[in-house]
PDB file of N, CA and C in Angstrom:
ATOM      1  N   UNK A   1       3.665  -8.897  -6.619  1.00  0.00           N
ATOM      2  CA  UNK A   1       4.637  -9.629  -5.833  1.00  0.00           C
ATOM      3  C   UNK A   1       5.988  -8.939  -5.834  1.00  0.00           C
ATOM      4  N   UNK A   2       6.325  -8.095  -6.765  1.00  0.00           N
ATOM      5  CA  UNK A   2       7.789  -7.595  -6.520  1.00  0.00           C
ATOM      6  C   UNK A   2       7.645  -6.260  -5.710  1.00  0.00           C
ATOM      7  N   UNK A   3       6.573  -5.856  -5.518  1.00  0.00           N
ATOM      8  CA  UNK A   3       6.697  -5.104  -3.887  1.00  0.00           C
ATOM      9  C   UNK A   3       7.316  -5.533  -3.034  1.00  0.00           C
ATOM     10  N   UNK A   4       6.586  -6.983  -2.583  1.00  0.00           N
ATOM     11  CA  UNK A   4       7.113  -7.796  -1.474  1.00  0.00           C
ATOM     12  C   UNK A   4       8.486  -8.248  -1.991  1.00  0.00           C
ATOM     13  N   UNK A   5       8.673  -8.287  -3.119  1.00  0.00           N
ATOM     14  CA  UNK A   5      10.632  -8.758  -2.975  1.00  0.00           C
ATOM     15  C   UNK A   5      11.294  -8.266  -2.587  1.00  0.00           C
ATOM     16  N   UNK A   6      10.539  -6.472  -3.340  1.00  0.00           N
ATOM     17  CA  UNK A   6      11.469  -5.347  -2.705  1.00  0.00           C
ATOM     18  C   UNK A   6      11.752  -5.252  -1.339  1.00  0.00           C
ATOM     19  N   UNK A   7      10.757  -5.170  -0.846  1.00  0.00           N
ATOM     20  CA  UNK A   7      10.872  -4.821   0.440  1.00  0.00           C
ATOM     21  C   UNK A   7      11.122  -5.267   1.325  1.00  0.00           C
ATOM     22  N   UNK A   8      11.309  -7.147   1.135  1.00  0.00           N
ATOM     23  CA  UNK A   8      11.998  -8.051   1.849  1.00  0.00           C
ATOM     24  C   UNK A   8      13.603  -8.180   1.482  1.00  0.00           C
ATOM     25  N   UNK A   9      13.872  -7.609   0.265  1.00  0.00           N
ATOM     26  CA  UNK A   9      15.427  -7.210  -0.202  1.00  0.00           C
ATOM     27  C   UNK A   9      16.354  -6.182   0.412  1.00  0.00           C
ATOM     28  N   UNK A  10      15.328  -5.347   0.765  1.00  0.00           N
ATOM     29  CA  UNK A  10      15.925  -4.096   1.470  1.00  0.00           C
ATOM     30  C   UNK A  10      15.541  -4.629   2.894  1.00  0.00           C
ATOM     31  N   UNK A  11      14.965  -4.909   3.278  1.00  0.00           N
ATOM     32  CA  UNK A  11      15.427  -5.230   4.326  1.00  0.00           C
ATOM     33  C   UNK A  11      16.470  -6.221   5.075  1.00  0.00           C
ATOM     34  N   UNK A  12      16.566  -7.170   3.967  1.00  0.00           N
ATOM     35  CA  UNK A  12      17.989  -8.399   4.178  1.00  0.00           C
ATOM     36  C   UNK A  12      18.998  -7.778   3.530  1.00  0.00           C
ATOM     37  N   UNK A  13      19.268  -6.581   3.074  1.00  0.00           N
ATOM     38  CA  UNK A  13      20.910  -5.923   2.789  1.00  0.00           C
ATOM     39  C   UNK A  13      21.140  -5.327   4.181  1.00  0.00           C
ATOM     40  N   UNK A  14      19.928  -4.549   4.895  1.00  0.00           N
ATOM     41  CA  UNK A  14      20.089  -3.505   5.839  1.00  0.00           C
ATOM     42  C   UNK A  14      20.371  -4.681   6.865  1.00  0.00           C
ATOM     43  N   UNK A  15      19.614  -5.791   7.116  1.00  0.00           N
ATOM     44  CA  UNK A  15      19.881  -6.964   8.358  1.00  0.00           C
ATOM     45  C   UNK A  15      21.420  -7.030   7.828  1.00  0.00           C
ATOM     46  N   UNK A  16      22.097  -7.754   6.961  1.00  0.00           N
ATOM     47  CA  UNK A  16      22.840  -8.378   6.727  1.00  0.00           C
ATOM     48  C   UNK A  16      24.260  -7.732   6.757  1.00  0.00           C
ATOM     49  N   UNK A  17      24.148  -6.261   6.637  1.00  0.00           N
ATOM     50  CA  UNK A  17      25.351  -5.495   6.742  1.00  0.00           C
ATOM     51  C   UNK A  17      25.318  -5.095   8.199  1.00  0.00           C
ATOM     52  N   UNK A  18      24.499  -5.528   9.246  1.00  0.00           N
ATOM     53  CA  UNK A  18      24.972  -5.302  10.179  1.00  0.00           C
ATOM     54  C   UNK A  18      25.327  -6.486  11.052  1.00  0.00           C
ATOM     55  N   UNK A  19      24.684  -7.408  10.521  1.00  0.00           N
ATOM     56  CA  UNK A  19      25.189  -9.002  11.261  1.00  0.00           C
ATOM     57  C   UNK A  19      25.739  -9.767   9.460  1.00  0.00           C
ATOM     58  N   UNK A  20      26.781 -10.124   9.568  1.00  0.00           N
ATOM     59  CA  UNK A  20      27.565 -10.891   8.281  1.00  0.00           C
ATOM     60  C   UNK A  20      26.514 -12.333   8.284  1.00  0.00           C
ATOM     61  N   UNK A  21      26.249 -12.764   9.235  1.00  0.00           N
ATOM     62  CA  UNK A  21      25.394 -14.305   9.534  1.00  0.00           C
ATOM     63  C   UNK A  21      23.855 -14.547   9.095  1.00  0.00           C
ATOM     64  N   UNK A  22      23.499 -13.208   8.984  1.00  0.00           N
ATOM     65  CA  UNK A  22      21.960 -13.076   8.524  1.00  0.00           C
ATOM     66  C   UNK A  22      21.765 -13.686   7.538  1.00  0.00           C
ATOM     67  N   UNK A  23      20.685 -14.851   6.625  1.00  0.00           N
ATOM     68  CA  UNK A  23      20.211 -15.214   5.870  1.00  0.00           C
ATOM     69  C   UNK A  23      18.858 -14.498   5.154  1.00  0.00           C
ATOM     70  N   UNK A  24      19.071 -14.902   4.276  1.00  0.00           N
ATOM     71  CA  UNK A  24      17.629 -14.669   3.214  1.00  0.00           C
ATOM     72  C   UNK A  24      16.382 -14.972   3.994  1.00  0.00           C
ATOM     73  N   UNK A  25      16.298 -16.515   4.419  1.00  0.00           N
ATOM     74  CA  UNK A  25      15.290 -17.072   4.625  1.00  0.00           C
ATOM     75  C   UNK A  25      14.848 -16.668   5.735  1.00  0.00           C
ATOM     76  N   UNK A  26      15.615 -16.234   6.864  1.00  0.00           N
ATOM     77  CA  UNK A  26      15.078 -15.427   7.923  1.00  0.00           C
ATOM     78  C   UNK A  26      15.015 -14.025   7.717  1.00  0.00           C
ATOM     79  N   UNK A  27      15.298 -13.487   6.640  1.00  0.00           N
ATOM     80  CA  UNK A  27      15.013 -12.107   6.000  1.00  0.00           C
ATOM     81  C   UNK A  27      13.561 -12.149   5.813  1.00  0.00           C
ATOM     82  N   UNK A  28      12.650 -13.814   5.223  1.00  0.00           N
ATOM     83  CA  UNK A  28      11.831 -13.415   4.472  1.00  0.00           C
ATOM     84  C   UNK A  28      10.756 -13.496   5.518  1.00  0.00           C
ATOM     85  N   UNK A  29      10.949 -14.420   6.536  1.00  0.00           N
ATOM     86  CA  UNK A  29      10.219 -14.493   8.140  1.00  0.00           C
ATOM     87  C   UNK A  29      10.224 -13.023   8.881  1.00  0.00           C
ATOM     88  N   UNK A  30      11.484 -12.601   8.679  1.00  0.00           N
ATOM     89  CA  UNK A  30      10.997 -10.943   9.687  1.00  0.00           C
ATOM     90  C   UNK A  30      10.480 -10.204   8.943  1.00  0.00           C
ATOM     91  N   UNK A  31      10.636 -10.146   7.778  1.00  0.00           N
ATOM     92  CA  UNK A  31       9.866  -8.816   6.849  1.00  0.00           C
ATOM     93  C   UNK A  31       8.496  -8.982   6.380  1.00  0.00           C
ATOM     94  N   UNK A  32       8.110 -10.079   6.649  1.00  0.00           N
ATOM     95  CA  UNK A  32       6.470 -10.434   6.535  1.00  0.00           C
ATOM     96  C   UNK A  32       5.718  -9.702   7.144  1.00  0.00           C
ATOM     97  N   UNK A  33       5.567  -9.604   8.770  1.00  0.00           N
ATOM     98  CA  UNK A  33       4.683  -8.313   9.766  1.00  0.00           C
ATOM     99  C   UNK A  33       4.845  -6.948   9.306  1.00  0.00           C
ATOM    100  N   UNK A  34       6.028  -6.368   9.009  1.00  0.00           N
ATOM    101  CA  UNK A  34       6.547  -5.001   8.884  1.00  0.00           C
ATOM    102  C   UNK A  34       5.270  -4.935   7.235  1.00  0.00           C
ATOM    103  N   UNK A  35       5.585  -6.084   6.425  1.00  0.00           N
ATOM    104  CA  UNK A  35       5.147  -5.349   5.241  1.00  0.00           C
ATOM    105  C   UNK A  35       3.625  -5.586   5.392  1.00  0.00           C
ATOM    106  N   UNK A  36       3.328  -6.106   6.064  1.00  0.00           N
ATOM    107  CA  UNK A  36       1.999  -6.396   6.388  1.00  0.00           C
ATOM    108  C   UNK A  36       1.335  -5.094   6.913  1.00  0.00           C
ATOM    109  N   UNK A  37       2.136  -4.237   7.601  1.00  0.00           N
ATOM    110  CA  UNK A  37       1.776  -3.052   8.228  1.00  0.00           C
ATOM    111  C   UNK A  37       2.060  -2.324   7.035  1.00  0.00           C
ATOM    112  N   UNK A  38       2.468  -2.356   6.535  1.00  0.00           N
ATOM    113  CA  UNK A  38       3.005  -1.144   5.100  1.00  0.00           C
ATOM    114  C   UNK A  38       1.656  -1.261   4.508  1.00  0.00           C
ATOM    115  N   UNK A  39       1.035  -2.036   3.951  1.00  0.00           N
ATOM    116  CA  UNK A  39      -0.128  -2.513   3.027  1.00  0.00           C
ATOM    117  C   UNK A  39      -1.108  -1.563   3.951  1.00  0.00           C
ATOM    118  N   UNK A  40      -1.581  -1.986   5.470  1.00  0.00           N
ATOM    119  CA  UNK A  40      -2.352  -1.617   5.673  1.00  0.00           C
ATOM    120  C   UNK A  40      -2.817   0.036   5.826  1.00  0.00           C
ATOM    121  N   UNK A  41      -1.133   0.432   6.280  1.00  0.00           N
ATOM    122  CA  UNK A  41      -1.107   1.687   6.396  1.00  0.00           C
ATOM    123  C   UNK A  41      -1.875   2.578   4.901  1.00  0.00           C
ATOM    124  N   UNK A  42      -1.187   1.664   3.777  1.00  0.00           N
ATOM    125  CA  UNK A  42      -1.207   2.490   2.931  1.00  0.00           C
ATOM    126  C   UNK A  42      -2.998   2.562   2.464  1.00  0.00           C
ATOM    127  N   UNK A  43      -3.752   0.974   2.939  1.00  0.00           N
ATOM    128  CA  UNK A  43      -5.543   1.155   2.214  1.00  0.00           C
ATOM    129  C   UNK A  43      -5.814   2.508   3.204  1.00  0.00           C
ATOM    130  N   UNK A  44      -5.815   2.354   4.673  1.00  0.00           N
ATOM    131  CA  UNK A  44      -6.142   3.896   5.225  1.00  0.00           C
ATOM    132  C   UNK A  44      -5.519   4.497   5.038  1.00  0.00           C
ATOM    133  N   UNK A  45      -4.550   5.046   4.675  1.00  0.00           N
ATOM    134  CA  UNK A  45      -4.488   6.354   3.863  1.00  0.00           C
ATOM    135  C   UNK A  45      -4.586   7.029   2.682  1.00  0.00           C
ATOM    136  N   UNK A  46      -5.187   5.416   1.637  1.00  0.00           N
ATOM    137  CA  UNK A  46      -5.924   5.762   0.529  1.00  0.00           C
ATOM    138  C   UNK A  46      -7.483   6.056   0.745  1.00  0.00           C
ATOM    139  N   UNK A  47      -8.018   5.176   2.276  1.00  0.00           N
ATOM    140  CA  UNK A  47      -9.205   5.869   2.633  1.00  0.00           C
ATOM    141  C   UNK A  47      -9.317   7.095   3.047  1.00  0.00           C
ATOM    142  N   UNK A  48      -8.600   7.750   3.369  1.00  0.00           N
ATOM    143  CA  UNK A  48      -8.793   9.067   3.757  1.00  0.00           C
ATOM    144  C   UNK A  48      -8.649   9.765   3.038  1.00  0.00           C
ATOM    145  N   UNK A  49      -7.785   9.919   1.683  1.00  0.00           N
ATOM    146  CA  UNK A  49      -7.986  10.134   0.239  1.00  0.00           C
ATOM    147  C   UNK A  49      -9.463  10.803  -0.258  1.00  0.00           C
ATOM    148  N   UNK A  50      -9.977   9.624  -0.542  1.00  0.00           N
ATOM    149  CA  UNK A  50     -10.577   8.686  -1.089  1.00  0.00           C
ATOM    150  C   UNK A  50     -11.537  10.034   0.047  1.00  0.00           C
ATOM    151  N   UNK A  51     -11.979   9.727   1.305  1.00  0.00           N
ATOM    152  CA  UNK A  51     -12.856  10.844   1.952  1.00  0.00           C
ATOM    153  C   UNK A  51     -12.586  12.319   1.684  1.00  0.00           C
ATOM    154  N   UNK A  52     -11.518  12.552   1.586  1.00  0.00           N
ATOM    155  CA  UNK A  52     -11.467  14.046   1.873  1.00  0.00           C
ATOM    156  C   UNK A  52     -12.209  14.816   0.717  1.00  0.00           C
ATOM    157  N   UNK A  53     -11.604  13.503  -0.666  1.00  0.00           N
ATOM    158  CA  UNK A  53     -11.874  14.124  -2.295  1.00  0.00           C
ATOM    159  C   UNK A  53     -13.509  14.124  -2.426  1.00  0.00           C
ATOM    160  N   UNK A  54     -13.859  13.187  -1.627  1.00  0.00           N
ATOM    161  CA  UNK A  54     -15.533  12.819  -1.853  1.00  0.00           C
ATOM    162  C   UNK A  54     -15.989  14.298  -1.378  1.00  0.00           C
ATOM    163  N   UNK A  55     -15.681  14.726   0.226  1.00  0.00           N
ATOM    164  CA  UNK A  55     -16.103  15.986   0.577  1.00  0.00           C
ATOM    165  C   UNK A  55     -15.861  17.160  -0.216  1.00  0.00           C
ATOM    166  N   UNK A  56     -14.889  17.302  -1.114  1.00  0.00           N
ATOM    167  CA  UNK A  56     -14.613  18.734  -1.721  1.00  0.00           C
ATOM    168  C   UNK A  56     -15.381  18.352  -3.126  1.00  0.00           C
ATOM    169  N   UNK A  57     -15.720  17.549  -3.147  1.00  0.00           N
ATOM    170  CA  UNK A  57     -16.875  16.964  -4.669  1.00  0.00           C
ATOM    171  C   UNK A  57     -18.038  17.216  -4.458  1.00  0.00           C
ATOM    172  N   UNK A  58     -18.824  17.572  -2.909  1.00  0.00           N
ATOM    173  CA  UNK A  58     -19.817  17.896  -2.471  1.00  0.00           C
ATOM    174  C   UNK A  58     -20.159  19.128  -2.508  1.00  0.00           C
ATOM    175  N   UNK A  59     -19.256  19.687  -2.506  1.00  0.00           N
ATOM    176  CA  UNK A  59     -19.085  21.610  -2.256  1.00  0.00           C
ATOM    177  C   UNK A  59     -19.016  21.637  -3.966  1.00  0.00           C
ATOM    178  N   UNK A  60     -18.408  20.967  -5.255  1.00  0.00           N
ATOM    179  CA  UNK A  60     -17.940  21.123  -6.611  1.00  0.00           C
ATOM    180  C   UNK A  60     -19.264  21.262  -7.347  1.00  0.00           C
ATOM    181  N   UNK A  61     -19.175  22.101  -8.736  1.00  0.00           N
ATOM    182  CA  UNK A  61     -20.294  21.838  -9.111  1.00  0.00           C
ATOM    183  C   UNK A  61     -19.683  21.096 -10.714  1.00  0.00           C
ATOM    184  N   UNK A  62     -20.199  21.127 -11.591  1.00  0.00           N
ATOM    185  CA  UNK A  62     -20.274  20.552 -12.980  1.00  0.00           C
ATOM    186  C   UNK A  62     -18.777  19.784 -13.232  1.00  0.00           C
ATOM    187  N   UNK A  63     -17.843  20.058 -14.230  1.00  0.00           N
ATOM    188  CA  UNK A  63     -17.278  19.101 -14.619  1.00  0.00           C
ATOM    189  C   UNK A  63     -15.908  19.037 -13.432  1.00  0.00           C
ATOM    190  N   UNK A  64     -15.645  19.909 -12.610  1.00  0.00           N
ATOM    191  CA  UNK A  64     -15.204  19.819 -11.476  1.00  0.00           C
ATOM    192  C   UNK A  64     -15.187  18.727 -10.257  1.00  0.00           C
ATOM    193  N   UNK A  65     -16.706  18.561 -10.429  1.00  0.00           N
ATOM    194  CA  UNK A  65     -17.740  17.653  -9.377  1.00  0.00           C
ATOM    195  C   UNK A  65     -17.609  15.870 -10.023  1.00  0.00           C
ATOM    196  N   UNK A  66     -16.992  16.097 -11.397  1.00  0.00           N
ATOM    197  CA  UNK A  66     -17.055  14.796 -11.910  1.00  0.00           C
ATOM    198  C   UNK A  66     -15.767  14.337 -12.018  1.00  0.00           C
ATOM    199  N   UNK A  67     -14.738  15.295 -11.988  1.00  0.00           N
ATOM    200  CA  UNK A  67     -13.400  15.011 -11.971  1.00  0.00           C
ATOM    201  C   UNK A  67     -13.148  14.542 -10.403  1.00  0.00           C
ATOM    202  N   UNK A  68     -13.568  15.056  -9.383  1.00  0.00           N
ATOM    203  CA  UNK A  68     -13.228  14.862  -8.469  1.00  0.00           C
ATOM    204  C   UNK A  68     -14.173  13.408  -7.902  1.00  0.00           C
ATOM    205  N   UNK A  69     -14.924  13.135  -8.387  1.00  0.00           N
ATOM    206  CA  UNK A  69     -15.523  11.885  -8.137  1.00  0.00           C
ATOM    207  C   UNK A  69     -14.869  10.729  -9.105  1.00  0.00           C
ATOM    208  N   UNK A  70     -14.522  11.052 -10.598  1.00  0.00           N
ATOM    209  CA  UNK A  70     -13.879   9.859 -10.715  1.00  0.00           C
ATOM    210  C   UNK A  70     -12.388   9.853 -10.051  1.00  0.00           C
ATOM    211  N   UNK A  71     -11.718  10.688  -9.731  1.00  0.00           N
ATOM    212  CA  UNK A  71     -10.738  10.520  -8.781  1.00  0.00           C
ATOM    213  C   UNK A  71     -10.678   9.789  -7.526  1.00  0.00           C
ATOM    214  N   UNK A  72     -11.714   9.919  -6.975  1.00  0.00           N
ATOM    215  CA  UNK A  72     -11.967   9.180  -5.969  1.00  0.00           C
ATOM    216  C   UNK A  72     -12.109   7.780  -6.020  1.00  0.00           C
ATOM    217  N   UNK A  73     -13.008   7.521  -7.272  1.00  0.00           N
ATOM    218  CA  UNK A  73     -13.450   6.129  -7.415  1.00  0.00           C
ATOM    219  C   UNK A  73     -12.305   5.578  -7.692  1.00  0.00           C
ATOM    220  N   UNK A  74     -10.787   6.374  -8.856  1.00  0.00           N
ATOM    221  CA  UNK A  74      -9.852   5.433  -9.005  1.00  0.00           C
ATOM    222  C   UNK A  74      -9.092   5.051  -7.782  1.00  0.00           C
ATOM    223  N   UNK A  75      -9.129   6.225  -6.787  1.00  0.00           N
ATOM    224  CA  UNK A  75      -8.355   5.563  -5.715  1.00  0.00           C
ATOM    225  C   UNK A  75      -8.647   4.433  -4.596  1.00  0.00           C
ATOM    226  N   UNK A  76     -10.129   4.596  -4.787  1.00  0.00           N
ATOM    227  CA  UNK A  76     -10.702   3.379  -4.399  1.00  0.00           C
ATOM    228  C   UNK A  76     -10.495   2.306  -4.345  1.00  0.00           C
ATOM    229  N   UNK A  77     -10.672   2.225  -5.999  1.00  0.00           N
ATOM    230  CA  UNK A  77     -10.228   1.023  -6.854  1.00  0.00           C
ATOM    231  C   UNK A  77      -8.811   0.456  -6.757  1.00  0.00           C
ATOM    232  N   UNK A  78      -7.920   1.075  -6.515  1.00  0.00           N
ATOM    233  CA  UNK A  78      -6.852   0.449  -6.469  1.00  0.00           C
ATOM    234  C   UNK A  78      -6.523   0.163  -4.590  1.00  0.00           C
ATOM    235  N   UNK A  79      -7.280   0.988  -3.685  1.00  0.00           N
ATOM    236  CA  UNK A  79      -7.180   0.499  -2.760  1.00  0.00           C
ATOM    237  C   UNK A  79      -7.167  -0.928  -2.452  1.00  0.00           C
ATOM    238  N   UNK A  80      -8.526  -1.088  -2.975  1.00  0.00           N
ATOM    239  CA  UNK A  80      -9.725  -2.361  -2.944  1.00  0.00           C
ATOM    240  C   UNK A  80      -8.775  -3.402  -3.687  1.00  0.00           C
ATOM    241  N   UNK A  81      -8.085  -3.259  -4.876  1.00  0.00           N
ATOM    242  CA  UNK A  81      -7.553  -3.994  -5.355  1.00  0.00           C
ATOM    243  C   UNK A  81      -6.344  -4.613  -4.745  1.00  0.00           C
ATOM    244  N   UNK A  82      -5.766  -3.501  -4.073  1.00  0.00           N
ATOM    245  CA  UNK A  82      -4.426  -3.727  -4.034  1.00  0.00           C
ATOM    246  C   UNK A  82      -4.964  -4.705  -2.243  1.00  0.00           C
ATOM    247  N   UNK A  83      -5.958  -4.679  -1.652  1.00  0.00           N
ATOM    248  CA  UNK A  83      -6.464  -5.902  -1.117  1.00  0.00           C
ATOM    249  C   UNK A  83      -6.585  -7.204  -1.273  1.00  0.00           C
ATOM    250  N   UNK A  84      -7.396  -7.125  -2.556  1.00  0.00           N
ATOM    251  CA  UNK A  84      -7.615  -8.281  -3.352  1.00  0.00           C
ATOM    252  C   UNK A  84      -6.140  -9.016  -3.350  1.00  0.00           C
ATOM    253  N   UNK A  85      -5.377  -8.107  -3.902  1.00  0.00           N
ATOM    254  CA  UNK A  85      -4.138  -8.744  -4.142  1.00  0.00           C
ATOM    255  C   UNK A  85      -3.392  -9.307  -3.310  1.00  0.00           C
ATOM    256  N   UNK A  86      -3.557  -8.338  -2.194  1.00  0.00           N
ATOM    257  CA  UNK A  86      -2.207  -9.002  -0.864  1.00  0.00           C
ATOM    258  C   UNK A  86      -3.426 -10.567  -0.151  1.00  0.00           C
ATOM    259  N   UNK A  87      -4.427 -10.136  -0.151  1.00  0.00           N
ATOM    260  CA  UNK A  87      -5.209 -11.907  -0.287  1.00  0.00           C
ATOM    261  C   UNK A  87      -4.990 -13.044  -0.910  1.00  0.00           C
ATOM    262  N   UNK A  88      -4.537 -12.466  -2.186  1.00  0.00           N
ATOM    263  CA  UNK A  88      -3.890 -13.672  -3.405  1.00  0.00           C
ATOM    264  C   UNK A  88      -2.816 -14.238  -2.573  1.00  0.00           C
ATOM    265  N   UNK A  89      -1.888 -13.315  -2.413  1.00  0.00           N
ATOM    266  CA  UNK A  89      -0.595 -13.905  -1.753  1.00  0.00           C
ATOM    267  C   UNK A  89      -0.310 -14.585  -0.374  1.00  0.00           C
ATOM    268  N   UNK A  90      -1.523 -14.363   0.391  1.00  0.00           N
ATOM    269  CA  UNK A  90      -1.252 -14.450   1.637  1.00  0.00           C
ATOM    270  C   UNK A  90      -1.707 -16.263   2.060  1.00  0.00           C
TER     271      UNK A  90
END
């Protein structure tokens, strides 16, 4: 959750220094979509990660081939998670 504070914080200093009238609470209404797109951006581009490492693990042989597969799986994992999570909140 303090992702989303952050990023609804920075965005109500940047609103607010340019209109003096801006509130929090409509800080926390506009920055909802934007961060909503941030999240998503970021699982596909942990999927593509997540692909590229799988392909150069295919070409790898021995402890190379295993480094680069549990690499993959952690980024997975926190993809997947960091799903789970923005579900909790939503």
């Amino acid at each position: 959750m303090s992702e989303w504070r952050e990023f609804m914080m920075e965005h109500y200093k940047k609103c607010k220094s340019r209109n003096p009238e801006y509130r929090l609470a409509q800080a926390m209404r506009d920055a909802r979509e934007p961060y909503r797109a941030l999240r998503a951006r970021m699982f596909h581009v942990r999927k593509a990660v997540v692909h590229g490492t799988r392909e150069k693990a295919k070409n790898a042989v021995g402890n190379m081939k295993q480094r680069l597969d549990d690499r993959a799986d952690r980024i997975e994992a926190i993809a997947y998670g960091d799903v789970l999570h923005g579900m909790k909140d939503d």
